[in-house]
Protein backbone atom coordinates (compact mmCIF):
# COMPACT_ATOMS: atom_id res chain seq x y z
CA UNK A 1 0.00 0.00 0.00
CA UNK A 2 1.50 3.64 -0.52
CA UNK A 3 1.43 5.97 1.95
CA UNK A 4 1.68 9.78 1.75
CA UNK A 5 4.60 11.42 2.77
CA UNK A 6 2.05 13.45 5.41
CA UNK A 7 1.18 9.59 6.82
CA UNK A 8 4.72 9.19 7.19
CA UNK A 9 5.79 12.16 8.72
CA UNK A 10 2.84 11.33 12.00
CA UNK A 11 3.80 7.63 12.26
CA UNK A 12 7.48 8.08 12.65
CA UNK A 13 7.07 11.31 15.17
CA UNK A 14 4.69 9.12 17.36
CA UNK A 15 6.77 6.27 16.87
CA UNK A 16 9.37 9.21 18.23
CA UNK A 17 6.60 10.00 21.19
CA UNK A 18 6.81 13.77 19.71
CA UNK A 19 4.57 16.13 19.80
CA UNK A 20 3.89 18.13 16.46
CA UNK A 21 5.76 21.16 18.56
CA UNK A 22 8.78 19.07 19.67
CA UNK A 23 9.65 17.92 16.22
CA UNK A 24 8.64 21.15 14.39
CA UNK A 25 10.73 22.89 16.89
CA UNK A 26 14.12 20.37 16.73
CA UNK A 27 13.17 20.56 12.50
CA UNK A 28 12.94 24.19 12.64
CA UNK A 29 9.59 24.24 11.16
CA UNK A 30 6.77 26.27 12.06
CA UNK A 31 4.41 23.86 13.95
CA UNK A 32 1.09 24.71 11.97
CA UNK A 33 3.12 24.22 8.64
CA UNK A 34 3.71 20.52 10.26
CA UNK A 35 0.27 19.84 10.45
CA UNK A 36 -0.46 21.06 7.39
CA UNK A 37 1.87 18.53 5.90
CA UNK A 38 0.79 15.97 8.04
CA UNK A 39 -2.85 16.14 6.78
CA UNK A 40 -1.14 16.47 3.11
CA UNK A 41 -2.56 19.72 2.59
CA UNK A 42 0.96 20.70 1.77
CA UNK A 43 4.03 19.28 -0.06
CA UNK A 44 7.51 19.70 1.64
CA UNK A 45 10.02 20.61 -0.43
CA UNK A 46 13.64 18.24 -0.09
CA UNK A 47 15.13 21.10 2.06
CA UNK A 48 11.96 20.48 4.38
CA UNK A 49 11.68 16.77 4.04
CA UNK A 50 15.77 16.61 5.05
CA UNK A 51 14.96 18.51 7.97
CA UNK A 52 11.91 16.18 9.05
CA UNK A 53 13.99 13.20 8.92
CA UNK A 54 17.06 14.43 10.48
CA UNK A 55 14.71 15.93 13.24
CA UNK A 56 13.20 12.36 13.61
CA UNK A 57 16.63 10.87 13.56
CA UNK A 58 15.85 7.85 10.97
CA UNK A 59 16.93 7.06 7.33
CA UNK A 60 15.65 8.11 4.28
CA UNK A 61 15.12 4.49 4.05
CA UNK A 62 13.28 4.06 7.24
CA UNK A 63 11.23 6.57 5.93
CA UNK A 64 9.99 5.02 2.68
CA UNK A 65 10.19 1.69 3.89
CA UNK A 66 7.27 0.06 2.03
CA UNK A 67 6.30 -2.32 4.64
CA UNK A 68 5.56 -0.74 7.44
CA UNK A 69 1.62 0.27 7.95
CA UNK A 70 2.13 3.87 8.61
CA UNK A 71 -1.98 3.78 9.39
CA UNK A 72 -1.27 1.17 12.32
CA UNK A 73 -0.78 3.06 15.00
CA UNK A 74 -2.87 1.36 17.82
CA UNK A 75 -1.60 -2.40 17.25
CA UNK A 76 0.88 -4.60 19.28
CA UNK A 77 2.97 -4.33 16.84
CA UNK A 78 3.22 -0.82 16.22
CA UNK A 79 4.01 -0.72 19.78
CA UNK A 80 6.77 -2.74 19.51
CA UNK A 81 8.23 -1.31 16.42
CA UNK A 82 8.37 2.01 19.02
CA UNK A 83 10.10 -0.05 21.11
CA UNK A 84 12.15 -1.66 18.52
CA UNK A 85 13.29 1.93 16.52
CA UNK A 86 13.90 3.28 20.08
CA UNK A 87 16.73 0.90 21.33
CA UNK A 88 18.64 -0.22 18.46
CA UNK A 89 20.23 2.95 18.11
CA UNK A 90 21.98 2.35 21.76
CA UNK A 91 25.40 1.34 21.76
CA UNK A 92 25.72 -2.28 23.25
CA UNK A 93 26.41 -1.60 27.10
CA UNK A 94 23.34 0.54 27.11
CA UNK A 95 21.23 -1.93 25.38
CA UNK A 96 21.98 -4.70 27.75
CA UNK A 97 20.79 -1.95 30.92
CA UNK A 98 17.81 -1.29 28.59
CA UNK A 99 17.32 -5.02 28.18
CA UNK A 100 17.68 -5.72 32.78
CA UNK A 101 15.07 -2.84 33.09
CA UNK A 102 12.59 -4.39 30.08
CA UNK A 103 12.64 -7.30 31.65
CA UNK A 104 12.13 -5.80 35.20
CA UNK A 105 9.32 -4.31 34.13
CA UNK A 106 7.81 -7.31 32.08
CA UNK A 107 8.63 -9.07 35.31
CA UNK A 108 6.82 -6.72 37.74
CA UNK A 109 3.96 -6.33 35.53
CA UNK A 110 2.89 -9.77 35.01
């Protein structure tokens, strides 16, 4: 299925757990020109869309990664994507502390 560049731009900042603000603000976009492009009522330009991505901290390749249902953003497994995206940008001695504390918490809330 393709996605909009708009549907994009939302999954990957909640994926991020940003607010429109936060990543307009670290993109140096204004935050109403975010929405707009998030509801693809506008079109960034490649200036913009550079900005976006570096603010989000992915690929361009993340971005326009064909397989991921950008519209899924209430499943299990978009939750674990978050999850996923978050820690395997850590370097390895923080993953492992990441990893204790996961498992803490899996522990504690079973």
């Amino acid at each position: 299925m393709k996605y909009t560049v708009g549907d994009r731009i939302k999954y990957f900042r909640l994926c991020r757990g940003m607010s429109q603000e936060k990543l307009a603000l670290k993109a140096g976009l204004n935050s109403a020109f975010l929405g707009h492009l998030e509801r693809n009522m506008k079109s960034p330009t490649l200036t913009t869309l550079d900005k976006i991505v570096k603010a989000l901290d992915i690929s361009y390749r993340d971005f326009f990664d064909e397989t991921v249902d950008v519209n899924d953003t209430e499943s299990r497994a978009f939750y674990i994507d978050i999850i996923q995206r978050s820690v395997e940008r850590l370097s390895e001695d923080k993953l492992k502390t990441m990893a204790d504390i996961v498992l803490k918490m899996v522990e504690f809330a079973e």
